[in-house]
PDB file of N, CA and C in Angstrom:
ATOM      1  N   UNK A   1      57.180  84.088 112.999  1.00  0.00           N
ATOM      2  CA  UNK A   1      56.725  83.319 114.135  1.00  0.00           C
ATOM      3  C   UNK A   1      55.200  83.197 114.055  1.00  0.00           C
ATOM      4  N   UNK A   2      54.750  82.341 114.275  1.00  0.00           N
ATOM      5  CA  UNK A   2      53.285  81.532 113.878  1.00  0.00           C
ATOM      6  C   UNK A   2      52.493  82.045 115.507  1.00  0.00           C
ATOM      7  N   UNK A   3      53.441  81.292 116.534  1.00  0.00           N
ATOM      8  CA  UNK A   3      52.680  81.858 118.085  1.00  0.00           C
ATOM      9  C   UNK A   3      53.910  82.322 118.643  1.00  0.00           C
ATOM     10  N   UNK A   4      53.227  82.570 120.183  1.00  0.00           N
ATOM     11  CA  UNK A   4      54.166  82.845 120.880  1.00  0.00           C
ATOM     12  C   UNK A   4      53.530  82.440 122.045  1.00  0.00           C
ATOM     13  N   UNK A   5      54.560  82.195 123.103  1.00  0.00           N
ATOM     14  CA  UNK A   5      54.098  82.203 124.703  1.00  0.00           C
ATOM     15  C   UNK A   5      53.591  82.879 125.338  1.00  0.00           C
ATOM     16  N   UNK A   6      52.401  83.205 126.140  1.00  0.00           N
ATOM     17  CA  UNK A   6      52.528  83.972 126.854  1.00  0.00           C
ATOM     18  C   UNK A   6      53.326  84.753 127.651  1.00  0.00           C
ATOM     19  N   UNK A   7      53.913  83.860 128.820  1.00  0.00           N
ATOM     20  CA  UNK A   7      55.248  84.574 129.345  1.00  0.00           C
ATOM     21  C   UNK A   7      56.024  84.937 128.370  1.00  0.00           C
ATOM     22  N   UNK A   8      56.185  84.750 127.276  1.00  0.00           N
ATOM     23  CA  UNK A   8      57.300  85.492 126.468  1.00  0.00           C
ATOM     24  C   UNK A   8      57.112  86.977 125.946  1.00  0.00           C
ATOM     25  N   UNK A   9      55.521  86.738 125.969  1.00  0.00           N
ATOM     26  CA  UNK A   9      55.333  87.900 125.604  1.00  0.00           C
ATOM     27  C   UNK A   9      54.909  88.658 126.424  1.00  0.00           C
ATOM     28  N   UNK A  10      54.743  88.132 128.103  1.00  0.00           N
ATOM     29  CA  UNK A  10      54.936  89.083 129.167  1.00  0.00           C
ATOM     30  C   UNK A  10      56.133  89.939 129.466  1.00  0.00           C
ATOM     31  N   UNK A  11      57.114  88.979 129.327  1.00  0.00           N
ATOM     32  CA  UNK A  11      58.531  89.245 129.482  1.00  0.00           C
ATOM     33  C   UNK A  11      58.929  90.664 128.659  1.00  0.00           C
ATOM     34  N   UNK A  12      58.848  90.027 127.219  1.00  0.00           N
ATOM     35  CA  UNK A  12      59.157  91.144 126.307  1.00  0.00           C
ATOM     36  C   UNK A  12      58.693  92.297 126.057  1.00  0.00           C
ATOM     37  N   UNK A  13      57.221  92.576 126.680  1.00  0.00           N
ATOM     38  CA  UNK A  13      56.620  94.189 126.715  1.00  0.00           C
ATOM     39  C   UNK A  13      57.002  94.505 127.792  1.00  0.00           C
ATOM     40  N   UNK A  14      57.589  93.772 129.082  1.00  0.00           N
ATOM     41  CA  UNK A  14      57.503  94.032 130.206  1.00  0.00           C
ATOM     42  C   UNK A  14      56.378  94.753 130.980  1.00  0.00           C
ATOM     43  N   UNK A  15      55.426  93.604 130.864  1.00  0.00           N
ATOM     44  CA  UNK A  15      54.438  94.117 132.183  1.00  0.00           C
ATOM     45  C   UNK A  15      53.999  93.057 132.517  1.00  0.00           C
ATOM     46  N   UNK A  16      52.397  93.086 133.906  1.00  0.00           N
ATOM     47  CA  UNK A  16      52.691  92.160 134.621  1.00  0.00           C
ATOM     48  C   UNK A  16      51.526  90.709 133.977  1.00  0.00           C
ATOM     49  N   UNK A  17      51.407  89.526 134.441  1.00  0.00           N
ATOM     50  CA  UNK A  17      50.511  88.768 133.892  1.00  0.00           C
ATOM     51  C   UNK A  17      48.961  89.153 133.717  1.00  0.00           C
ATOM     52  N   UNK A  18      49.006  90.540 134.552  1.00  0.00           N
ATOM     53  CA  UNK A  18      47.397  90.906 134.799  1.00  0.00           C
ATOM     54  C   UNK A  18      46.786  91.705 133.674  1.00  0.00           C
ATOM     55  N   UNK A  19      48.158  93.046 133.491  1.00  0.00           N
ATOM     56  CA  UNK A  19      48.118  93.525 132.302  1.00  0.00           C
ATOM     57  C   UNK A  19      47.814  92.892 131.158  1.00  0.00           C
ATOM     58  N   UNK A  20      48.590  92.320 130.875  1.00  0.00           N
ATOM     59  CA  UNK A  20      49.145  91.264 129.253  1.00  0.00           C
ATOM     60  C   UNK A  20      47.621  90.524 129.291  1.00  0.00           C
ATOM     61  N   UNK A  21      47.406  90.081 130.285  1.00  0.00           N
ATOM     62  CA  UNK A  21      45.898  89.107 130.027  1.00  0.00           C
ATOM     63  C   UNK A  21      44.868  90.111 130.021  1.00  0.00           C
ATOM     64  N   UNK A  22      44.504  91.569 130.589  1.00  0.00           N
ATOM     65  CA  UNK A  22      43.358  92.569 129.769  1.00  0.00           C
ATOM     66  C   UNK A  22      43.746  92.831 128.704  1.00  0.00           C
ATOM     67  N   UNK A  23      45.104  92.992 128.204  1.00  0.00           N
ATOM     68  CA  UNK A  23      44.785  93.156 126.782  1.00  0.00           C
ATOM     69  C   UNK A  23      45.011  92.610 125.961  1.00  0.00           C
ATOM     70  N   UNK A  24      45.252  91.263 125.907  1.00  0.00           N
ATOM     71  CA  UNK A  24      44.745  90.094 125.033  1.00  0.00           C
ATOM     72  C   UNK A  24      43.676  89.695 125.066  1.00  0.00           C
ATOM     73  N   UNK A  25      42.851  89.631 126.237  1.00  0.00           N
ATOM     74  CA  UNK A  25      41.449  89.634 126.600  1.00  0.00           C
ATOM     75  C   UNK A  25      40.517  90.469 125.232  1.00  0.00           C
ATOM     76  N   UNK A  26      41.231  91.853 125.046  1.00  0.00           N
ATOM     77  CA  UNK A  26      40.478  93.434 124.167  1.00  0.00           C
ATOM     78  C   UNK A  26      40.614  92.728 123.282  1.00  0.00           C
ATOM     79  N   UNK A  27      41.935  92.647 122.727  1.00  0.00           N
ATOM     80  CA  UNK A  27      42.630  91.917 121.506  1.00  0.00           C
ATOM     81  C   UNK A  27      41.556  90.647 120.857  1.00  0.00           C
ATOM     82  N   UNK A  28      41.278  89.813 121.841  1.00  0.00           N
ATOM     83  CA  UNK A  28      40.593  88.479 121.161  1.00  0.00           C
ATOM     84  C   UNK A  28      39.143  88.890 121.034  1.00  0.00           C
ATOM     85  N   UNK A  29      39.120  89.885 121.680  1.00  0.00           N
ATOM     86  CA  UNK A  29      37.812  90.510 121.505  1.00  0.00           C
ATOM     87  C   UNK A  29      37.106  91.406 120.274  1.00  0.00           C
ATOM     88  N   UNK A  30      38.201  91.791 119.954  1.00  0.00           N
ATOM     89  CA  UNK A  30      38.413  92.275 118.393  1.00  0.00           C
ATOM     90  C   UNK A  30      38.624  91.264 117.279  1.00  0.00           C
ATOM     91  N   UNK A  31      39.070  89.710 117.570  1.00  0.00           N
ATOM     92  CA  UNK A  31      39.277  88.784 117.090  1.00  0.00           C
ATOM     93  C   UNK A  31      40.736  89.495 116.035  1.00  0.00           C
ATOM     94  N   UNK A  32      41.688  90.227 116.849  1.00  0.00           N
ATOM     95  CA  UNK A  32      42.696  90.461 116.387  1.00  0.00           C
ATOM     96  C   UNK A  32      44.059  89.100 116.807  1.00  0.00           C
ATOM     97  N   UNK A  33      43.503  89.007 117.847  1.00  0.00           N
ATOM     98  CA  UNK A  33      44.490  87.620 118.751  1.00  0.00           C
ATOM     99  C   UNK A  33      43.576  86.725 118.871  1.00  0.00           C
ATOM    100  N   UNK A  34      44.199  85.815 118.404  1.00  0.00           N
ATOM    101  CA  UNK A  34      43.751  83.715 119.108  1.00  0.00           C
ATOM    102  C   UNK A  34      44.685  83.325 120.107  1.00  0.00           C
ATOM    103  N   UNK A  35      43.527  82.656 121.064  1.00  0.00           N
ATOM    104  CA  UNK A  35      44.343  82.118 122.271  1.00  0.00           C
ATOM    105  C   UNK A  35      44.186  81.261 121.985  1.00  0.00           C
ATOM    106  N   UNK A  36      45.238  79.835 122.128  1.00  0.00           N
ATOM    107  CA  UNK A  36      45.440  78.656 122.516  1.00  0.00           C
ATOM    108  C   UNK A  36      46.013  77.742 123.650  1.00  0.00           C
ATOM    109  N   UNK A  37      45.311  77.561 124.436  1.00  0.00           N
ATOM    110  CA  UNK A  37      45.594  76.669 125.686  1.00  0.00           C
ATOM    111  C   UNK A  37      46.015  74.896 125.672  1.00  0.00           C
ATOM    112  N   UNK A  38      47.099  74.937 126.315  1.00  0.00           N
ATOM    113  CA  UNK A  38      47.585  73.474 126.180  1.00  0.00           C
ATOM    114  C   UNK A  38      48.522  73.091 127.403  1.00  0.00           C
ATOM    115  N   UNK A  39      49.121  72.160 127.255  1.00  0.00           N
ATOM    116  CA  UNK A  39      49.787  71.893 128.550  1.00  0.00           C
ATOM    117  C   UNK A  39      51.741  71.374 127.268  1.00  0.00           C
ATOM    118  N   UNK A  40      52.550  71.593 128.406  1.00  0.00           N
ATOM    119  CA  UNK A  40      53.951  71.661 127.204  1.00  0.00           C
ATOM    120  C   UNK A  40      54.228  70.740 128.931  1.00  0.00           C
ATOM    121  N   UNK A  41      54.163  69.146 128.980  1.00  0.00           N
ATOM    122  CA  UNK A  41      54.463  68.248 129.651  1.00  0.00           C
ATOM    123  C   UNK A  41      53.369  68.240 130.894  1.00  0.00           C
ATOM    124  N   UNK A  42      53.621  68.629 132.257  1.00  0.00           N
ATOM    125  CA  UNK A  42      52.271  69.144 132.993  1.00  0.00           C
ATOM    126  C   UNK A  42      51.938  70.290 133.284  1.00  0.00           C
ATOM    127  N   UNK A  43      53.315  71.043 132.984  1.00  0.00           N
ATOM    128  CA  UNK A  43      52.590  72.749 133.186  1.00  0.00           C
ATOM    129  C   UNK A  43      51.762  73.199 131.833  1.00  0.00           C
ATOM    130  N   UNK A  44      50.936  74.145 132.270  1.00  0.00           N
ATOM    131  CA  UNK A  44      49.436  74.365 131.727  1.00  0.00           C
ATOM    132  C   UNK A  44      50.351  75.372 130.590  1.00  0.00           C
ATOM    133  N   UNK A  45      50.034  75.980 129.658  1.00  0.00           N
ATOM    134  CA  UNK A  45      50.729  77.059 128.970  1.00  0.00           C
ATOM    135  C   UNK A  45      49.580  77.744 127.777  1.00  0.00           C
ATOM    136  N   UNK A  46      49.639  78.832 127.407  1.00  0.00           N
ATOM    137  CA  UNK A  46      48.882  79.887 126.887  1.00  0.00           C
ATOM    138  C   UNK A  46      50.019  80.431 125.568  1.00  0.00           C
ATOM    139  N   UNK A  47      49.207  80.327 124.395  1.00  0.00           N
ATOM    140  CA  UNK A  47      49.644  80.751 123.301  1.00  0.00           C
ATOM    141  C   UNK A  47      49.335  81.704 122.424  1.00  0.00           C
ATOM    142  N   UNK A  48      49.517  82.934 121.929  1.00  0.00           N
ATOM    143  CA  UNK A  48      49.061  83.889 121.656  1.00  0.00           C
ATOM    144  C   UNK A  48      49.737  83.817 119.907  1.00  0.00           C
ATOM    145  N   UNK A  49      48.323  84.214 119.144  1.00  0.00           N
ATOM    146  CA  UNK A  49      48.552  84.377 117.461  1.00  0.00           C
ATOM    147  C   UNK A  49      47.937  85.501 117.289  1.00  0.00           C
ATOM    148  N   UNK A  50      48.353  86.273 116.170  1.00  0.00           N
ATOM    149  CA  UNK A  50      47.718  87.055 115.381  1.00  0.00           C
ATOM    150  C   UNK A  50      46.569  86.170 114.705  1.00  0.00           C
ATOM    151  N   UNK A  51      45.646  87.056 114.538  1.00  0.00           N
ATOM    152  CA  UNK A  51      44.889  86.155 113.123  1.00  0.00           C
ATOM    153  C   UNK A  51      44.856  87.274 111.883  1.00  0.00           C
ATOM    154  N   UNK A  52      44.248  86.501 111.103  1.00  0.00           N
ATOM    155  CA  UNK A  52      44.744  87.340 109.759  1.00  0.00           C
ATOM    156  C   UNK A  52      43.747  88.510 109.862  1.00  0.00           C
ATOM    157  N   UNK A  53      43.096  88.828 110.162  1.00  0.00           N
ATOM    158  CA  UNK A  53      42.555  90.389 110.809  1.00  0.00           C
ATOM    159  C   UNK A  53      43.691  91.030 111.676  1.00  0.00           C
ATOM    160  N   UNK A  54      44.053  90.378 112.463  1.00  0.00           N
ATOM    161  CA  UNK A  54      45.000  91.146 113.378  1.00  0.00           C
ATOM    162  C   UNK A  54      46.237  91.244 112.620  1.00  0.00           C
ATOM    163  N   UNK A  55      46.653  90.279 111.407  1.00  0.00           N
ATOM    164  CA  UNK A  55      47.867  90.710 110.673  1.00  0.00           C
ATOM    165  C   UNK A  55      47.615  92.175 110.010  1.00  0.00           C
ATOM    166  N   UNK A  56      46.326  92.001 109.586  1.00  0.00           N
ATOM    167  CA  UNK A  56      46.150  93.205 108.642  1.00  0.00           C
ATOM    168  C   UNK A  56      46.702  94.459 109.100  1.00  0.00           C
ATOM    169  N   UNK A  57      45.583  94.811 110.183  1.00  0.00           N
ATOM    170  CA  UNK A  57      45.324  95.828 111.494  1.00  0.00           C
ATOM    171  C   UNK A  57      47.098  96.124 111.806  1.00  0.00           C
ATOM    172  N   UNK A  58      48.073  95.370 112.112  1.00  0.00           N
ATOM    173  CA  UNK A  58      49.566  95.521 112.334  1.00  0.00           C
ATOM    174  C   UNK A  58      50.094  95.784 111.458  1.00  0.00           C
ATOM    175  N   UNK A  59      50.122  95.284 110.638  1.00  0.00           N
ATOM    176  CA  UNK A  59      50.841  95.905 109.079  1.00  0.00           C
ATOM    177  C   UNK A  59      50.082  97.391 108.917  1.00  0.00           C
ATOM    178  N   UNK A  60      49.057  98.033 108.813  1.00  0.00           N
ATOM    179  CA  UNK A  60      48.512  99.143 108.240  1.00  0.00           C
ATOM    180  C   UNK A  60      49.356 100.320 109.921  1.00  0.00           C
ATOM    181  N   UNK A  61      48.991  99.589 110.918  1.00  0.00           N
ATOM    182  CA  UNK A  61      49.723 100.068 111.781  1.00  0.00           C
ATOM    183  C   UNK A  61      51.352 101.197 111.970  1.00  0.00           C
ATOM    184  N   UNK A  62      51.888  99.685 111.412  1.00  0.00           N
ATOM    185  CA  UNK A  62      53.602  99.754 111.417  1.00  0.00           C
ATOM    186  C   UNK A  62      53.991 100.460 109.731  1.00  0.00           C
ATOM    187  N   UNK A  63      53.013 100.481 108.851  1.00  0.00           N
ATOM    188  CA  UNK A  63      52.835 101.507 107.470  1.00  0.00           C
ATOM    189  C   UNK A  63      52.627 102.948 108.346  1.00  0.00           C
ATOM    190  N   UNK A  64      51.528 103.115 109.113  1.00  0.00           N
ATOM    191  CA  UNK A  64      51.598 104.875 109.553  1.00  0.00           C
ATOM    192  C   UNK A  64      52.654 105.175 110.582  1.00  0.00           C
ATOM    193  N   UNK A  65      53.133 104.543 111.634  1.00  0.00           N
ATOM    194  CA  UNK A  65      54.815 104.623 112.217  1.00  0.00           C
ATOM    195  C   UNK A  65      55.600 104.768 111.066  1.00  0.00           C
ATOM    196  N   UNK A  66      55.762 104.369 110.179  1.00  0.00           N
ATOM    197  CA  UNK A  66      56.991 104.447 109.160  1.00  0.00           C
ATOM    198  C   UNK A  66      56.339 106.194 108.294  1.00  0.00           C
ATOM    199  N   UNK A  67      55.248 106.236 108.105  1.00  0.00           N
ATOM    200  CA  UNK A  67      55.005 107.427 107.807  1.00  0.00           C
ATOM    201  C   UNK A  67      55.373 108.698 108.140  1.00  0.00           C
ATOM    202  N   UNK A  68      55.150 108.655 109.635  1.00  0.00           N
ATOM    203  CA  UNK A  68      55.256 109.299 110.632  1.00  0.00           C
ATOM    204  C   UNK A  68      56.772 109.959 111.054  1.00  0.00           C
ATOM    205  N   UNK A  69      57.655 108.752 110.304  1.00  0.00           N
ATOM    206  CA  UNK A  69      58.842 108.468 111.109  1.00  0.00           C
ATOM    207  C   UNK A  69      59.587 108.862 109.650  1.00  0.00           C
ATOM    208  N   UNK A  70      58.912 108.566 108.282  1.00  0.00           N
ATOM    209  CA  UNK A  70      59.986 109.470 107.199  1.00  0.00           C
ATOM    210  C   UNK A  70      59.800 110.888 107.773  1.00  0.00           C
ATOM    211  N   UNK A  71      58.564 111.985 107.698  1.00  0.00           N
ATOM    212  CA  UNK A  71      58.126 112.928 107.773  1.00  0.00           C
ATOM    213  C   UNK A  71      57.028 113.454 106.470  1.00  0.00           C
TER     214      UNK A  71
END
């Protein structure tokens, strides 16, 4: 998956729009996440990417969980 929705990805961590937007806020701040704003007919909508820093940073991530998690 290239983006994602915001609400989708409110939905799916389950927390609230206030949360999810400080820490995508940190996130783009690290230039780990790109936001993209657009409208999908007239509602307004918010799109959230990794960028290839933030791919990196997740992969080296989900390598020490798997570490962690052989023993």
């Amino acid at each position: 998956m290239e983006k994602a929705e915001f609400g989708f990805v409110r939905d799916l961590v389950e927390v609230t729009d206030s949360a999810l937007s400080k820490q995508v806020s940190a996130l783009e701040e690290a230039d780990w996440v790109a936001i993209q704003k657009g409208r999908a007919g007239r509602r307004p909508r918010t799109w959230l990417s990794l960028t290839s820093e933030g791919r990196a940073v997740y992969q080296r991530h989900l390598s020490a969980l798997r570490a962690i998690a052989a023993g």
